[in-house]
N, C-alpha and C. Protein backbone atom coordinates (compact mmCIF):
# COMPACT_ATOMS: atom_id res chain seq x y z
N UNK A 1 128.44 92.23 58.44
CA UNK A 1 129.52 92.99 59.03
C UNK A 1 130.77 92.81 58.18
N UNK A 2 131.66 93.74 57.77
CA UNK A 2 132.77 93.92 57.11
C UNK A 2 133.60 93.43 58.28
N UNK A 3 134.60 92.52 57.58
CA UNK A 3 135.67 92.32 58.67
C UNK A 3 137.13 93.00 58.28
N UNK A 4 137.93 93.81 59.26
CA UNK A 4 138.73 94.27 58.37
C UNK A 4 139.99 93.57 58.46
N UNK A 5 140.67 93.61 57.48
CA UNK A 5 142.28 92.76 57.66
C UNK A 5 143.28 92.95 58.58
N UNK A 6 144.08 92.37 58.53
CA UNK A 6 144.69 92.63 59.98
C UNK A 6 146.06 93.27 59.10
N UNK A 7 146.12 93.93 60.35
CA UNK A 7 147.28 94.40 59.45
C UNK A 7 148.61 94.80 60.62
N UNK A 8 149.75 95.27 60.61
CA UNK A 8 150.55 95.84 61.64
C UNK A 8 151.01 96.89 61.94
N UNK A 9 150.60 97.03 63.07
CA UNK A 9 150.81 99.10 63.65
C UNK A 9 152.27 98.66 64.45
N UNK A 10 153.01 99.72 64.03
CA UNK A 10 154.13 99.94 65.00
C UNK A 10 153.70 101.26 65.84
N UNK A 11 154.23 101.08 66.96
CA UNK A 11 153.73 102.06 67.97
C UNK A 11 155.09 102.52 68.80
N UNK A 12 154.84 103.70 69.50
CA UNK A 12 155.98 104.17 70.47
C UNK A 12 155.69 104.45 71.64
N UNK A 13 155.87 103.92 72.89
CA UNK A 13 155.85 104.21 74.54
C UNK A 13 157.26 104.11 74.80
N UNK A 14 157.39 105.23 75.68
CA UNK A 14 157.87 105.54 76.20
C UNK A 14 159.48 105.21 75.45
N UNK A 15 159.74 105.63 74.23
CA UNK A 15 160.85 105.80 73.11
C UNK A 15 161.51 104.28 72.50
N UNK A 16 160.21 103.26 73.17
CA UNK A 16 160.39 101.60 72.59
C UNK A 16 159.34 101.64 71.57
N UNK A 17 159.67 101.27 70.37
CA UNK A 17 158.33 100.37 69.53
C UNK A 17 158.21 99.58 69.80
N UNK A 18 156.79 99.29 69.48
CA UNK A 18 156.25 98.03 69.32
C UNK A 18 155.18 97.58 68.48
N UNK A 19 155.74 96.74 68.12
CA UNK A 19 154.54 96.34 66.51
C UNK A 19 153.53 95.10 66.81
N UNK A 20 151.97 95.79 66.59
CA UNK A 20 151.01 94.98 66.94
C UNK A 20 150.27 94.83 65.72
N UNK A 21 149.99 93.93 65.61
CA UNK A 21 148.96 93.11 64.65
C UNK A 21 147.45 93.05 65.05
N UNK A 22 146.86 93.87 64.15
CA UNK A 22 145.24 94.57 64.49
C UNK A 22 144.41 94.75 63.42
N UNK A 23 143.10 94.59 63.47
CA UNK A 23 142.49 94.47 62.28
C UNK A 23 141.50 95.91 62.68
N UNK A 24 141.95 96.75 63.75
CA UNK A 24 141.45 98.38 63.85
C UNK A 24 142.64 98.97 62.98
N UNK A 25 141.74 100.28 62.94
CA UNK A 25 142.06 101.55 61.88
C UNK A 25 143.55 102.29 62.22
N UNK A 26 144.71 102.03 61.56
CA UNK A 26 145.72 102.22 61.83
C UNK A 26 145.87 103.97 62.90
N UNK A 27 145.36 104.95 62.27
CA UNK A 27 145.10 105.84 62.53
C UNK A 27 144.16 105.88 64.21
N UNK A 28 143.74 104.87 64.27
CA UNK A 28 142.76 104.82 65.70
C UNK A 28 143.70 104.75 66.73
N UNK A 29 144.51 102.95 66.18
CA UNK A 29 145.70 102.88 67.14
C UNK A 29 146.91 103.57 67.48
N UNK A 30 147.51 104.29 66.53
CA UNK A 30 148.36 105.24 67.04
C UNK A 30 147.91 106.31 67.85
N UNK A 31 146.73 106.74 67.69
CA UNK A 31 145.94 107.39 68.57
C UNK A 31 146.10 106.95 69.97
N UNK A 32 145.74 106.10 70.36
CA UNK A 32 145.25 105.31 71.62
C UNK A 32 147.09 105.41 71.97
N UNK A 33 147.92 104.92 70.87
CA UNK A 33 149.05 104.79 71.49
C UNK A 33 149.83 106.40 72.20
N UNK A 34 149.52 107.03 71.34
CA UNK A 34 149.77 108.73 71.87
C UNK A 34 149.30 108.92 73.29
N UNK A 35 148.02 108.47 73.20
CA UNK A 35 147.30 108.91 74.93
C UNK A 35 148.44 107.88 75.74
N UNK A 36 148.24 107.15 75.50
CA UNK A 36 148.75 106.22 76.53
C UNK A 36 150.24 106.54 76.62
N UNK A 37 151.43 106.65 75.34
CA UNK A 37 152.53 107.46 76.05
C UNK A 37 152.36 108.34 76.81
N UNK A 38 151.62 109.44 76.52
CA UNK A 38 151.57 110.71 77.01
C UNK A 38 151.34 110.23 78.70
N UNK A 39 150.28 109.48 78.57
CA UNK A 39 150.09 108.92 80.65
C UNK A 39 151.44 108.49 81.13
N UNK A 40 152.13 107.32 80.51
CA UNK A 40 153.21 106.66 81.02
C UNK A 40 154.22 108.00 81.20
N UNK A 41 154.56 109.04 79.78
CA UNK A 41 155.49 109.80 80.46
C UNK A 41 155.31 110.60 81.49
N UNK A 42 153.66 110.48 81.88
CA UNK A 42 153.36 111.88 83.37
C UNK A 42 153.59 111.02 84.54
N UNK A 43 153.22 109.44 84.58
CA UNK A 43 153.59 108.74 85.51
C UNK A 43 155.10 108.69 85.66
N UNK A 44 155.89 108.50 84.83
CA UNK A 44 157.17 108.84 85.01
C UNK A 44 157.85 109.93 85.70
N UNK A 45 157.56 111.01 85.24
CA UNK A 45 158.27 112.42 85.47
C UNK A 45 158.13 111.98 86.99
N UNK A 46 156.56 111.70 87.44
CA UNK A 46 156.39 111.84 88.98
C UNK A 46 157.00 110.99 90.05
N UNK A 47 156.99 109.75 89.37
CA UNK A 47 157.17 108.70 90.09
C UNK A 47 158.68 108.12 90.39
N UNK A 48 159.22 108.28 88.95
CA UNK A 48 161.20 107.68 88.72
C UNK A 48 161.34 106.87 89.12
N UNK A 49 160.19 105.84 88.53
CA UNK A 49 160.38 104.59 88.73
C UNK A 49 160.79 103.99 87.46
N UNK A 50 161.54 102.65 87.17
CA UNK A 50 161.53 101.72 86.26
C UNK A 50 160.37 101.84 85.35
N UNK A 51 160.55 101.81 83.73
CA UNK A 51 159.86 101.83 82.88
C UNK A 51 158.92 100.44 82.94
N UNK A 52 159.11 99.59 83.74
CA UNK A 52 157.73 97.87 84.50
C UNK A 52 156.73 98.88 84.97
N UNK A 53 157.33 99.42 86.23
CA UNK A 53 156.77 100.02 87.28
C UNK A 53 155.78 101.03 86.62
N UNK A 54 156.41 101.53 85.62
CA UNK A 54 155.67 103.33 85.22
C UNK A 54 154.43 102.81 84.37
N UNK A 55 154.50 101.31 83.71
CA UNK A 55 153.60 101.19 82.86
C UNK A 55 152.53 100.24 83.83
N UNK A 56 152.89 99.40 85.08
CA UNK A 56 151.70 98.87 85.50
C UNK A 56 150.71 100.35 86.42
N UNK A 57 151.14 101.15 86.56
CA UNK A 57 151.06 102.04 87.47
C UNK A 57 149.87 103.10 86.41
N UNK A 58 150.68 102.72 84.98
CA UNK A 58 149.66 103.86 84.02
C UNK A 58 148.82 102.42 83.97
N UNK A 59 148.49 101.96 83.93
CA UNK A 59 147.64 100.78 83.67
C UNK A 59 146.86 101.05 84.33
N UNK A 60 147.04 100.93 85.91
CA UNK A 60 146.03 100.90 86.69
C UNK A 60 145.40 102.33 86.57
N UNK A 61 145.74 103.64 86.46
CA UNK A 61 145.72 105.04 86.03
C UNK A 61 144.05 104.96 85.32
N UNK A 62 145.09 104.04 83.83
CA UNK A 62 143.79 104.27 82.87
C UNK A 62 142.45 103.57 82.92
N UNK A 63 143.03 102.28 83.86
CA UNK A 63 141.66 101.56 83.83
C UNK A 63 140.60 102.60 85.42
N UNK A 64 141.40 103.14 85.84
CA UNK A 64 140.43 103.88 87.03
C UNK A 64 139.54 104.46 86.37
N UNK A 65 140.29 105.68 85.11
CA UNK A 65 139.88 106.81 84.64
C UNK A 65 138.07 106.03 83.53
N UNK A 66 139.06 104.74 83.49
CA UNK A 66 137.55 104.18 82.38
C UNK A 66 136.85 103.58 83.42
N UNK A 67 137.03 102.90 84.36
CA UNK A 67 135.83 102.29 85.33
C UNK A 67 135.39 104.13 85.71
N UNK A 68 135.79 104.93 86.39
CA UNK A 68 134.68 106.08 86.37
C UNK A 68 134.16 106.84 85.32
N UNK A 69 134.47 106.62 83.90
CA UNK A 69 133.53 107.10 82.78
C UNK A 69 132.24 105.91 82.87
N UNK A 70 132.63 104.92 82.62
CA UNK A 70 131.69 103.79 82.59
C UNK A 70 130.38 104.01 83.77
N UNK A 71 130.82 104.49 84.99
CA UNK A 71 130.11 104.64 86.06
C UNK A 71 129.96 105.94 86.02
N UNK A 72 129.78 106.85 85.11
CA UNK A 72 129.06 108.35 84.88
C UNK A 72 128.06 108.05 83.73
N UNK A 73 128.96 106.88 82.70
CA UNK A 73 128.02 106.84 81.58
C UNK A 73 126.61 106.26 81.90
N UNK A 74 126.88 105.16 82.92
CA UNK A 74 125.84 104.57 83.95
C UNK A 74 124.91 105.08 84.36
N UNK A 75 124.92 105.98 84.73
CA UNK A 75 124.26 107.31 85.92
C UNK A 75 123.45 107.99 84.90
N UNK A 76 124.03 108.55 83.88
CA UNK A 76 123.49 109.13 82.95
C UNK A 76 122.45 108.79 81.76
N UNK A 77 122.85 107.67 81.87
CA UNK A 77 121.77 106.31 80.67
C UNK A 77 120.52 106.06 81.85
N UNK A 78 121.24 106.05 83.37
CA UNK A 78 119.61 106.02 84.17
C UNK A 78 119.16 107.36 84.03
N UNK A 79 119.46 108.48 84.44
CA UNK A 79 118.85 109.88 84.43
C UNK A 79 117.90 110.04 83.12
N UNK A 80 118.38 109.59 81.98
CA UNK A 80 117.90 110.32 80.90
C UNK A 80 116.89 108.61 80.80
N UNK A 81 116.83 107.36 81.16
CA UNK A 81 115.46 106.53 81.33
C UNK A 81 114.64 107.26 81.74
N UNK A 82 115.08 107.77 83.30
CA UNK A 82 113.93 108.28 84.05
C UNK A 82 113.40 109.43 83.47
N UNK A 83 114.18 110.42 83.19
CA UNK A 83 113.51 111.59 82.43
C UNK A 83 112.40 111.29 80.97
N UNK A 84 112.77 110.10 80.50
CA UNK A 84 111.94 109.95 79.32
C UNK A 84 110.70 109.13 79.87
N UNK A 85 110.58 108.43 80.87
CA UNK A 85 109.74 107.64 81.11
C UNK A 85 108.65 109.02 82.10
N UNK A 86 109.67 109.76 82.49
CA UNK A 86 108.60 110.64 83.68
C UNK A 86 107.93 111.28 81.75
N UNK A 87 108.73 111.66 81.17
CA UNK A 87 108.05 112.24 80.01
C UNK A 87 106.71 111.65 79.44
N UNK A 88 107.35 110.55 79.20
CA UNK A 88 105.97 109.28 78.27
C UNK A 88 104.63 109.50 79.49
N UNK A 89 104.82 109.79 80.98
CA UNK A 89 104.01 109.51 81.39
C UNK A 89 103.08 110.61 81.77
N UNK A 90 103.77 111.74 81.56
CA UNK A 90 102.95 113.04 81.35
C UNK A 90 102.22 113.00 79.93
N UNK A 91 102.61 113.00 78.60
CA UNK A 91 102.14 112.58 77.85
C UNK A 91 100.79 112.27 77.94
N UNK A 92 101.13 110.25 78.36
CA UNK A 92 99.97 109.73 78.20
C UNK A 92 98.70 110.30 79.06
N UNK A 93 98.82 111.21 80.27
CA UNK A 93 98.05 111.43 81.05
C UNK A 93 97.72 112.67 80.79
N UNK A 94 98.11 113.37 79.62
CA UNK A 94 97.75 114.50 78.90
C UNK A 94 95.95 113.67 77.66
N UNK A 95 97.29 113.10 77.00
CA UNK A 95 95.88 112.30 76.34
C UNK A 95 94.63 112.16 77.70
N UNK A 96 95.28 111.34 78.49
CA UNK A 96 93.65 110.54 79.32
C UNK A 96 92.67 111.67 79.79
N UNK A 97 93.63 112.71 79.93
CA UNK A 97 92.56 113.92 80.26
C UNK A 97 91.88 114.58 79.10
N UNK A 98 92.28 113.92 78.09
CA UNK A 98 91.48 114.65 76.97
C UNK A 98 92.03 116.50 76.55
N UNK A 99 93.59 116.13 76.93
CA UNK A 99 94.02 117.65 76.83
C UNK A 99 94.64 117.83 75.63
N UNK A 100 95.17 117.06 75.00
CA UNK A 100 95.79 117.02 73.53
C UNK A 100 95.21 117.52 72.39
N UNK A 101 94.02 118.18 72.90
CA UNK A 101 93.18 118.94 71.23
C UNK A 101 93.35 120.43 71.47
């Protein structure tokens, strides 16, 4: 495994930088940092609360939005087991019947 160097991203929420030290792809993290302003300023507009408030609030936001991907990705890694296993087992019971020629 390549390890990569660490290096430092300055970032912008909500019109503060902040400079983090990361050995991900500079380009990844400003990424991630874009989404995540973009949440804090929609929690804002709505809420007019304190910039504490707006960011534990997007916090909890984003971790909802990833505990229910995680729990679709879930669902979906079983669906497509079961679909391959109902598959393998038509298959094999194609062979046992001697239908595969």
């Amino acid at each position: 495994m390549i390890e990569m160097e660490k290096q430092k991203v300055t970032v912008r929420l909500l019109g503060k930088d902040y400079s983090l030290v990361t050995d991900q792809d500079k380009d990844a993290v400003q990424r991630i940092a874009r989404y995540a302003d973009r949440k804090m300023r929609e929690t804002a507009l709505v809420s007019r609360l304190p910039d504490s408030a707006v960011a534990v609030l997007t916090c909890m936001t984003l971790t909802e939005e990833l505990m229910s991907a995680q729990e679709e990705n879930r669902k979906l890694k079983a669906e497509l087991l079961k679909k391959q296993t109902e598959s393998d087992g038509a298959v094999q019971q194609t062979i046992l019947d001697g239908k595969d020629d």
